[in-house]
N, C-alpha and C. Protein backbone atom coordinates (compact mmCIF):
# COMPACT_ATOMS: atom_id res chain seq x y z
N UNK A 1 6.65 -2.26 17.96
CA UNK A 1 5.64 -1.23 18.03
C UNK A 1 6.25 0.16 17.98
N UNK A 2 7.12 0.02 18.87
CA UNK A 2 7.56 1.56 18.94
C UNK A 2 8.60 2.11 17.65
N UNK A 3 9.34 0.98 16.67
CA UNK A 3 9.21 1.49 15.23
C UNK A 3 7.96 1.87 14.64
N UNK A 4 7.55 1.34 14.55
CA UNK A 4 5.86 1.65 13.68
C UNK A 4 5.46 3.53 14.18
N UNK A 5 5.50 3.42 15.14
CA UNK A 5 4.95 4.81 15.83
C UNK A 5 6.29 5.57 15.19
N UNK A 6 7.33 5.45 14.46
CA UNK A 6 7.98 6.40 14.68
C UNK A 6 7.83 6.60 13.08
N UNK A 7 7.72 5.21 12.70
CA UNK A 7 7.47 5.23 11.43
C UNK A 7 6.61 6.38 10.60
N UNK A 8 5.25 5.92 11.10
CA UNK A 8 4.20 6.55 11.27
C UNK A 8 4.28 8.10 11.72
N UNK A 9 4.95 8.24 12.49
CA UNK A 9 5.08 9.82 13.27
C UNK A 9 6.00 10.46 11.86
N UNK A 10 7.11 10.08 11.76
CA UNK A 10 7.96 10.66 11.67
C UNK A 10 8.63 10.31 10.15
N UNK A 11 8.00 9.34 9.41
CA UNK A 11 8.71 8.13 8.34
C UNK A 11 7.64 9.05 6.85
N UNK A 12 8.67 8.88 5.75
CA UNK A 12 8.25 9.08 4.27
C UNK A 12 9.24 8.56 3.50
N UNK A 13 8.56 8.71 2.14
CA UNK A 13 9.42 7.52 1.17
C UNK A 13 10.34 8.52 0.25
N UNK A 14 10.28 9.79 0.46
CA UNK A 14 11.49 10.78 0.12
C UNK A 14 12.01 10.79 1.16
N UNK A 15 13.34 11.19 1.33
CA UNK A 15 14.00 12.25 1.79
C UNK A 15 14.29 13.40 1.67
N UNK A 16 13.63 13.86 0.48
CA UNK A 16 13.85 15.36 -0.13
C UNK A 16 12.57 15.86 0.78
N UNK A 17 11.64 15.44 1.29
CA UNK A 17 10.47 15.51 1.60
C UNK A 17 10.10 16.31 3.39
N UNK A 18 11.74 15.85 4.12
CA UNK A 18 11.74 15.83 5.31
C UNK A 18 12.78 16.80 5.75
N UNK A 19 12.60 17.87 6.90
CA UNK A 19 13.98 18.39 7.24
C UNK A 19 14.70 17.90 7.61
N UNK A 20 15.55 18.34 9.23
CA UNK A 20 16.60 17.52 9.49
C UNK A 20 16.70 17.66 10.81
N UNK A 21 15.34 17.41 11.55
CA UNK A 21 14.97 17.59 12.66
C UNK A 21 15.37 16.55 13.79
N UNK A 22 15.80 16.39 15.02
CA UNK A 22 16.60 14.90 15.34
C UNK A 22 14.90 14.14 15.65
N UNK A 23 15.20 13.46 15.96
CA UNK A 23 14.03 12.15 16.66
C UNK A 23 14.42 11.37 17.48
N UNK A 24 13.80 11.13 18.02
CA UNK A 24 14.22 10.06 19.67
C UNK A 24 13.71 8.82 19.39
N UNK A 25 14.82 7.78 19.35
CA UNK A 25 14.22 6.37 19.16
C UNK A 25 14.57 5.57 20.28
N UNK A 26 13.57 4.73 21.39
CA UNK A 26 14.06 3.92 22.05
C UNK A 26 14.74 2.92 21.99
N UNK A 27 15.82 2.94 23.04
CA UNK A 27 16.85 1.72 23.08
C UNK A 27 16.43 0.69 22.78
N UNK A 28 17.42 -0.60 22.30
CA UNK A 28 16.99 -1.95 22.50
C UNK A 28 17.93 -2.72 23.11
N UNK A 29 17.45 -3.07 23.61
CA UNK A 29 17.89 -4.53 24.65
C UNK A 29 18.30 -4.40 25.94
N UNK A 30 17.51 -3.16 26.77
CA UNK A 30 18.29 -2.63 27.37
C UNK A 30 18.90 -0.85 27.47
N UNK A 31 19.62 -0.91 26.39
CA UNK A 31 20.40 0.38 26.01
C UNK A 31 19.69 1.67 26.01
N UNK A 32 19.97 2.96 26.38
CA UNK A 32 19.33 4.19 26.56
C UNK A 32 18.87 4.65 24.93
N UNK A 33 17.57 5.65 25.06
CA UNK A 33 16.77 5.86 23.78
C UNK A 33 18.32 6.51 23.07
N UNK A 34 18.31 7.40 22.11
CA UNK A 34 19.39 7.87 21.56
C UNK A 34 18.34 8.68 20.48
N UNK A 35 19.44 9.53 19.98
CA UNK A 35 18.53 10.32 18.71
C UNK A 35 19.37 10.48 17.87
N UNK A 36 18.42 10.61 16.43
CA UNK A 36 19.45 10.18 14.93
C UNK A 36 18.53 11.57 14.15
N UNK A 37 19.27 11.87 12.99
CA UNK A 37 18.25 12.65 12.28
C UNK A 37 17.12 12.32 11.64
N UNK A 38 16.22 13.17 11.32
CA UNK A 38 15.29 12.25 10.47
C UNK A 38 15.45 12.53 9.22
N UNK A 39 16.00 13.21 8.25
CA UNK A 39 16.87 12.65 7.18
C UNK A 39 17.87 11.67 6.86
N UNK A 40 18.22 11.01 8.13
CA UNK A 40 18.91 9.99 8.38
C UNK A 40 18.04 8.82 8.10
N UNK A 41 16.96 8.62 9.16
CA UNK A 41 16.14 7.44 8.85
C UNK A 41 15.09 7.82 7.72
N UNK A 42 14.88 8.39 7.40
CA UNK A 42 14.15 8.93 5.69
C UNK A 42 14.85 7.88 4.49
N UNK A 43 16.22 8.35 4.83
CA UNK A 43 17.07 7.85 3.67
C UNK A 43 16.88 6.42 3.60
N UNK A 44 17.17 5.39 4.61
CA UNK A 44 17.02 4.39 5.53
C UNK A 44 15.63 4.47 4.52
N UNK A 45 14.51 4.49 4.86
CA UNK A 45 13.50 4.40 4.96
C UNK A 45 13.33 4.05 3.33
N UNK A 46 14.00 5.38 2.42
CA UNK A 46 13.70 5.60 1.18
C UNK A 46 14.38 4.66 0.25
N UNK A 47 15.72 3.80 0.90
CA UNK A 47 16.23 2.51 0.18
C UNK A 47 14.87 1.72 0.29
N UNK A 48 14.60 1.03 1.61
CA UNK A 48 13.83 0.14 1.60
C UNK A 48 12.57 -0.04 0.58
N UNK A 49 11.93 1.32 0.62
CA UNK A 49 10.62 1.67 -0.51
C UNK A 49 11.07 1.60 -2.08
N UNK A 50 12.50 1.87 -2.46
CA UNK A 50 12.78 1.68 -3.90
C UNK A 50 12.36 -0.15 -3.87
N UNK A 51 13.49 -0.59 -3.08
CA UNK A 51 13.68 -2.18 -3.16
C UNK A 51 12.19 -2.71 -3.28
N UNK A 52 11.52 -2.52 -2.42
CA UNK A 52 10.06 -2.84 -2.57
C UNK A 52 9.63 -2.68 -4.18
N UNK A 53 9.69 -1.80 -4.44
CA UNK A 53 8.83 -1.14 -5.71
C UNK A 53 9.78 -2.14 -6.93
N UNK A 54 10.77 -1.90 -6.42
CA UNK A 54 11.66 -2.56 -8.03
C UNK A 54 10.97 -3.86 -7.69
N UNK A 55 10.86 -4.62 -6.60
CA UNK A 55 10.38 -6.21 -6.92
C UNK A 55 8.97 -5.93 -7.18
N UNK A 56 8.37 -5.28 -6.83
CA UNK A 56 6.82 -5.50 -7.34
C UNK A 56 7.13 -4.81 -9.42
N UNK A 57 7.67 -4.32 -9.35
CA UNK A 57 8.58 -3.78 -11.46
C UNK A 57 8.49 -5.38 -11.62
N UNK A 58 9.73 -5.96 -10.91
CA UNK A 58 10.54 -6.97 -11.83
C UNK A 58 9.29 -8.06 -11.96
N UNK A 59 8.51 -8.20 -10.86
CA UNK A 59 7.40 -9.29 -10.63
C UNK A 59 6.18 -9.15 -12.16
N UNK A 60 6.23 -7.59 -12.19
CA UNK A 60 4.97 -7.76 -12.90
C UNK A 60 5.49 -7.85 -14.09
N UNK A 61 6.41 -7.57 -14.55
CA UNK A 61 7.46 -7.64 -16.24
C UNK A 61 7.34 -9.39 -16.12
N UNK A 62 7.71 -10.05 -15.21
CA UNK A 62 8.45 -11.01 -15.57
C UNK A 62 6.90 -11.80 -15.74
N UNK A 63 6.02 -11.47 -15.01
CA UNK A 63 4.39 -12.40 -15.16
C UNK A 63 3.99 -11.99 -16.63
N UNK A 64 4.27 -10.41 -17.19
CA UNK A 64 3.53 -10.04 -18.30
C UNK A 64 2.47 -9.66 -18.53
N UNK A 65 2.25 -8.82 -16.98
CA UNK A 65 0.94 -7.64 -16.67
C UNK A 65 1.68 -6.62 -16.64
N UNK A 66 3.03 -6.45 -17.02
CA UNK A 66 3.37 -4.96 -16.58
C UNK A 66 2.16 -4.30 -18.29
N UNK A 67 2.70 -4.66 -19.18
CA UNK A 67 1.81 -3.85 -20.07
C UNK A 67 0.29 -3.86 -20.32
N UNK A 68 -0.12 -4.62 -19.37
CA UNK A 68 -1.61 -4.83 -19.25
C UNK A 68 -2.40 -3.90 -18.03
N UNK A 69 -1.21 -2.84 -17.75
CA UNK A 69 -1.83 -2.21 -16.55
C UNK A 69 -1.84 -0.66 -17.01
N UNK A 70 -2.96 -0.05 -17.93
CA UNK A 70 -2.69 0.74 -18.49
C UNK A 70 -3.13 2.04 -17.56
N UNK A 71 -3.87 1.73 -16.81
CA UNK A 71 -4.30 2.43 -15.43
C UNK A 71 -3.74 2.88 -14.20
N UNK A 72 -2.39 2.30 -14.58
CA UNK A 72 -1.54 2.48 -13.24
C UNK A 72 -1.93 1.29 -12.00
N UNK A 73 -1.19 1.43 -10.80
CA UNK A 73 -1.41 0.74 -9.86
C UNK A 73 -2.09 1.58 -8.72
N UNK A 74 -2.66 0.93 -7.89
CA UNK A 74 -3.14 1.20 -6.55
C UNK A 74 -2.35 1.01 -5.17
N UNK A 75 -1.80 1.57 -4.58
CA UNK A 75 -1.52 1.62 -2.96
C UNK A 75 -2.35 1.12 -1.85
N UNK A 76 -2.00 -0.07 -1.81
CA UNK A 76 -3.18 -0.15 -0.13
C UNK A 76 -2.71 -0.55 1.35
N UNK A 77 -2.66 -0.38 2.33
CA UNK A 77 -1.98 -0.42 3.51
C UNK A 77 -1.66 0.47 3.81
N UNK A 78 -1.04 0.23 5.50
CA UNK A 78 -0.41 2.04 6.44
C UNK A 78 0.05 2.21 5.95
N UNK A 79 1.43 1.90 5.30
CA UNK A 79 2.50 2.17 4.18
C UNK A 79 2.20 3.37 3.49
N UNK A 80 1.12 2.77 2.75
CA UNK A 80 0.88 3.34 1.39
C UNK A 80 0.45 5.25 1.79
N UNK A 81 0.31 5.05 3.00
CA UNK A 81 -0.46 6.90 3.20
C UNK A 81 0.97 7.85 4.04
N UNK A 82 2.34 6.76 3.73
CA UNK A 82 3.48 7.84 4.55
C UNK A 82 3.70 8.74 3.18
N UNK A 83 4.30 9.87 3.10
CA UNK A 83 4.42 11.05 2.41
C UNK A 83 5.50 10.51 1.52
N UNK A 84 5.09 10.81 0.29
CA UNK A 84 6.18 10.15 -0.80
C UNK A 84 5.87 9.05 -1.29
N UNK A 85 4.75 8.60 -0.70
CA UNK A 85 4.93 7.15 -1.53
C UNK A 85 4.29 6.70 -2.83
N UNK A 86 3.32 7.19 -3.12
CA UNK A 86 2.89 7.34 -4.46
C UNK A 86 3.51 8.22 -5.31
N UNK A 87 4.40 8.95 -5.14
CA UNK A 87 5.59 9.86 -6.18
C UNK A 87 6.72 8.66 -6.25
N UNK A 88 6.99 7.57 -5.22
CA UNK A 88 8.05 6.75 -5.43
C UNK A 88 7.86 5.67 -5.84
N UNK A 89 6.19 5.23 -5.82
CA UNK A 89 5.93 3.94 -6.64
C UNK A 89 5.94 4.21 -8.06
N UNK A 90 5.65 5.70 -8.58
CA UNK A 90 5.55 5.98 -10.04
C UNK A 90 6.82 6.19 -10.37
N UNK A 91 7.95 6.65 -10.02
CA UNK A 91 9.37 7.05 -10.21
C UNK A 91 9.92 5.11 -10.39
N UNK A 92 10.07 4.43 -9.77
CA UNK A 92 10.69 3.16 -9.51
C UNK A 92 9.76 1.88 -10.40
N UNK A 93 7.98 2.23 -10.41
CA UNK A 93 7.83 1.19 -11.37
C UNK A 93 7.52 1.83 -12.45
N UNK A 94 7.33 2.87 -12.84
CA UNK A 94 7.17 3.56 -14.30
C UNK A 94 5.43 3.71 -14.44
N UNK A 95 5.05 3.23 -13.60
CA UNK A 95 3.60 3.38 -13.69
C UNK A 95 2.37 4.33 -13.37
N UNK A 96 1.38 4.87 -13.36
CA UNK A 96 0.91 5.93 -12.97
C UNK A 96 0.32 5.37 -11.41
N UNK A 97 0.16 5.88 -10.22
CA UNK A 97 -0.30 5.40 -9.06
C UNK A 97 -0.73 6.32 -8.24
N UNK A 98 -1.49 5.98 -7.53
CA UNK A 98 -2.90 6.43 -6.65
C UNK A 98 -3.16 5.84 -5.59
N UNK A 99 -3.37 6.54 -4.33
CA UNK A 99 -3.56 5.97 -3.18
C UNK A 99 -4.92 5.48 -2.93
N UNK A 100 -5.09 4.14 -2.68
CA UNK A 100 -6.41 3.53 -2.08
C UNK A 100 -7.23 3.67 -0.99
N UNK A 101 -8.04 4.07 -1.48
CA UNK A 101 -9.36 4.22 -0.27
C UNK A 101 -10.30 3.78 -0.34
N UNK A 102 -11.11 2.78 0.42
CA UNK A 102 -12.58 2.26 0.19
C UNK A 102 -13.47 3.16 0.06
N UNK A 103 -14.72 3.09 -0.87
CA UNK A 103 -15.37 3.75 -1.37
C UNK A 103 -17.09 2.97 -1.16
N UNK A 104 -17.87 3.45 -1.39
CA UNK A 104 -19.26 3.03 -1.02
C UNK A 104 -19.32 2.51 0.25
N UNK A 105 -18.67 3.08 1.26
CA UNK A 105 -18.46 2.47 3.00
C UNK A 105 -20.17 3.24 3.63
N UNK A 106 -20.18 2.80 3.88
CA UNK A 106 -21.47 3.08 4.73
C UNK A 106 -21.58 3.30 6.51
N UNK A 107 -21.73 3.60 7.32
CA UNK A 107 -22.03 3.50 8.42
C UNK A 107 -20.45 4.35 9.27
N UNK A 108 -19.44 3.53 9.37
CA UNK A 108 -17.94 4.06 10.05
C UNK A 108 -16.90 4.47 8.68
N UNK A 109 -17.88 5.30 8.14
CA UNK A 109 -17.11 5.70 6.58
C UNK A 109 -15.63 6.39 6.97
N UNK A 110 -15.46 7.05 7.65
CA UNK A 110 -14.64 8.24 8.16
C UNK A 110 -13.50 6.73 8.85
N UNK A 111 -14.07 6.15 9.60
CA UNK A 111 -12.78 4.88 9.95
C UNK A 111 -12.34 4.13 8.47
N UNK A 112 -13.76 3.35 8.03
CA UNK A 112 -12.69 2.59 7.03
C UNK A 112 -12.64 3.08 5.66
N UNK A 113 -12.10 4.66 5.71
CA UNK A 113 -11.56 5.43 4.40
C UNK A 113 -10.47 5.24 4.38
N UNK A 114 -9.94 4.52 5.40
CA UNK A 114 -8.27 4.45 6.09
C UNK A 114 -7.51 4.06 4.66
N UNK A 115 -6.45 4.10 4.27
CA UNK A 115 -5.94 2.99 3.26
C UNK A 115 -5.28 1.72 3.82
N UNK A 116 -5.03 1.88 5.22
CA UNK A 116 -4.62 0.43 5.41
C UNK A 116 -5.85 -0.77 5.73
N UNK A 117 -7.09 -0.28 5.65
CA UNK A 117 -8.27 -0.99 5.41
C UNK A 117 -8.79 -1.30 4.04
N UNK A 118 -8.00 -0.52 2.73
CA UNK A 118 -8.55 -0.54 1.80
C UNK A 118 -8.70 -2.13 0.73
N UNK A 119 -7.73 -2.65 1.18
CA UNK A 119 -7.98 -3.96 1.01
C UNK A 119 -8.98 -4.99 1.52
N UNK A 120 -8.94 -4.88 2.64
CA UNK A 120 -9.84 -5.63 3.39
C UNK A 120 -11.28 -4.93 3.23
N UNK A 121 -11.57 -4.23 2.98
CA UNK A 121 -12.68 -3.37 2.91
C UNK A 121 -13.28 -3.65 1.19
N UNK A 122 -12.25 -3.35 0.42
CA UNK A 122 -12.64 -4.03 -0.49
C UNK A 122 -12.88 -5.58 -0.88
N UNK A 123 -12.15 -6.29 0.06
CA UNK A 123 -12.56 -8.18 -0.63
C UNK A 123 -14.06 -7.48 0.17
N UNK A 124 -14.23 -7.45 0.88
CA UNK A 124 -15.55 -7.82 1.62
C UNK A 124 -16.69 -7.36 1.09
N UNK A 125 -16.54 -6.11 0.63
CA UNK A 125 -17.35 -5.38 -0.45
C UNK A 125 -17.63 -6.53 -1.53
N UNK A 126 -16.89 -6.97 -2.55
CA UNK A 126 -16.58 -7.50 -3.61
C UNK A 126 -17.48 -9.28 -2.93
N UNK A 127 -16.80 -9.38 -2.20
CA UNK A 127 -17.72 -10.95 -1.85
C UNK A 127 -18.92 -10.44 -1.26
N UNK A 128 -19.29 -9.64 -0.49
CA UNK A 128 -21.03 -9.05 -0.08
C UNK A 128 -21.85 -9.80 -1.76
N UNK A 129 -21.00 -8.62 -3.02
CA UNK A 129 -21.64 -8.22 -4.09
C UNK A 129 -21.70 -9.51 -4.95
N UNK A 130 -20.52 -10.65 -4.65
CA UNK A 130 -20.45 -11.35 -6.02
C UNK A 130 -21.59 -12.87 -5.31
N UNK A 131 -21.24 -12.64 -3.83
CA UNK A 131 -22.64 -13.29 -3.39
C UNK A 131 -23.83 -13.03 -3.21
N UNK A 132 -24.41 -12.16 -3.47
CA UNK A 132 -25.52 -11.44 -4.09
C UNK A 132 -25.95 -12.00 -5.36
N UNK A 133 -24.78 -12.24 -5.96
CA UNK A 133 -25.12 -12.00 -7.99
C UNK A 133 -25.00 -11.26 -8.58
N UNK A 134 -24.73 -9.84 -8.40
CA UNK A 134 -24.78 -8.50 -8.43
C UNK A 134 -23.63 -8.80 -9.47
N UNK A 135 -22.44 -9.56 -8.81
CA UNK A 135 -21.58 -9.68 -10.27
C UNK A 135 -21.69 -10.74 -11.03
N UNK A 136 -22.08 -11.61 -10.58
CA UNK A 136 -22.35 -12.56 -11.39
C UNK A 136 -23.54 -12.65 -12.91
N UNK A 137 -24.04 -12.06 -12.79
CA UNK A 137 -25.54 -11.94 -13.93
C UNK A 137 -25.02 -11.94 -15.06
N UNK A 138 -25.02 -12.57 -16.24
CA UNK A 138 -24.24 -12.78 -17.18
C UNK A 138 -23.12 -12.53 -17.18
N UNK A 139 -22.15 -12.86 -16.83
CA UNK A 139 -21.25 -13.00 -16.49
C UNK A 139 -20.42 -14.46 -15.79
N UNK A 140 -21.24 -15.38 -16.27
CA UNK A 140 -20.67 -16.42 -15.75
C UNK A 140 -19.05 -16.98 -15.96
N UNK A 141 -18.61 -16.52 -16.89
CA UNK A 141 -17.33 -17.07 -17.76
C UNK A 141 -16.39 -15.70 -17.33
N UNK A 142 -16.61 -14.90 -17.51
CA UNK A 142 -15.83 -14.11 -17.01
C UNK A 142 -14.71 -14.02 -16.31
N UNK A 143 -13.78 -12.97 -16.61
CA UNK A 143 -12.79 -12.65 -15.64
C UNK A 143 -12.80 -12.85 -14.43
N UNK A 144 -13.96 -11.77 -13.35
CA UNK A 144 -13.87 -11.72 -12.14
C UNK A 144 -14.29 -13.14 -12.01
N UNK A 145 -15.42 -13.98 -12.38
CA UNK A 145 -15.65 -14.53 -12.04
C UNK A 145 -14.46 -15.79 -12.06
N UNK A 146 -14.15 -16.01 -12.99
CA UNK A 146 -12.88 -17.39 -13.03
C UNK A 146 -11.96 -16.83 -11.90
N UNK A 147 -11.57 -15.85 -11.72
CA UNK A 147 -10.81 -15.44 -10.71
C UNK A 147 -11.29 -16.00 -8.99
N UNK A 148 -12.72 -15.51 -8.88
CA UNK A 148 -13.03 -15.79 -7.42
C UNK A 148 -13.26 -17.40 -7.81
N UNK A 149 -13.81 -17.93 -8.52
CA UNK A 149 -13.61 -19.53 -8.80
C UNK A 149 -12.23 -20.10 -8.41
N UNK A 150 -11.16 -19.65 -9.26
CA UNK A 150 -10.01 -19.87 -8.52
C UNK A 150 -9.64 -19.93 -7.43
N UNK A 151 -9.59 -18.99 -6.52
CA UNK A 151 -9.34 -18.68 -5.54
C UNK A 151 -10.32 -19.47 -4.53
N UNK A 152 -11.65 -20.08 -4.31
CA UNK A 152 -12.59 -20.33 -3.37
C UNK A 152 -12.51 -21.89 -4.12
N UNK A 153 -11.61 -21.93 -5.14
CA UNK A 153 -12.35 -23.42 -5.37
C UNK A 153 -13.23 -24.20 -5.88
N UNK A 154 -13.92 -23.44 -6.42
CA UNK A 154 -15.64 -23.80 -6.77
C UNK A 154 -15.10 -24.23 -8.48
């Protein structure tokens, strides 16, 4: 937990992005908190986010959607809203990218605009609608549809 919070507090996917301010991270196992820079753990931070990005590159080349994604990709999760990270998913997979936010939310709009809801916010949206029919109406053969077929089984 108390990575996450610092993550979160203090974490982006540049390092060009951050000064060089120290930060206090609690000990483990025992051992007294200590403090490191935060261009230190940036950097730290900013390996990990390439590595990420190159396997989601190599994944989609090697399936043979990288050129079928002429739209760029989407960001969804806490991740996706630390500073830098949509400048480092487009730098590392070559693609154009945009941070995710649920959209047509109704009622706790302001909570689940979050992007680490934007997934979950969207299946639920998407199954509300495709159990409705709403997507289904001619459309039986279809993409989305063979897709949620897949996936549920039917």
């Amino acid at each position: 937990r108390a990575a996450e919070a610092i993550k979160r507090r203090y974490g982006a996917a540049r390092a060009a992005l951050v000064d060089d301010a120290e930060v206090e991270v609690p000990g483990v196992g025992g051992r007294p908190p200590r403090t490191i820079s935060r261009q230190q753990m940036v950097q730290f931070l900013e390996m990990r986010v390439d590595e990420m990005f190159e396997l989601v590159r190599d994944r989609l080349q090697q399936s043979g959607f990288y050129e079928l994604i002429p739209a760029g990709i989407v960001l969804t999760g806490g991740a996706s809203a630390m500073p830098g990270m949509v400048e480092a998913a487009e730098d590392v997979v070559g693609l154009q990218a945009r941070l995710g936010r649920p959209a047509h939310v109704g009622g706790l709009a302001d909570v689940a605009a979050r992007p680490e809801l934007a997934t979950a916010v969207g299946l639920v949206l998407f199954g509300t609608r495709y159990r409705s029919g709403a997507l289904r109406k001619g459309r039986e053969n279809g993409f989305w549809t063979r897709l949620v077929r897949w996936f549920t089984g039917e």
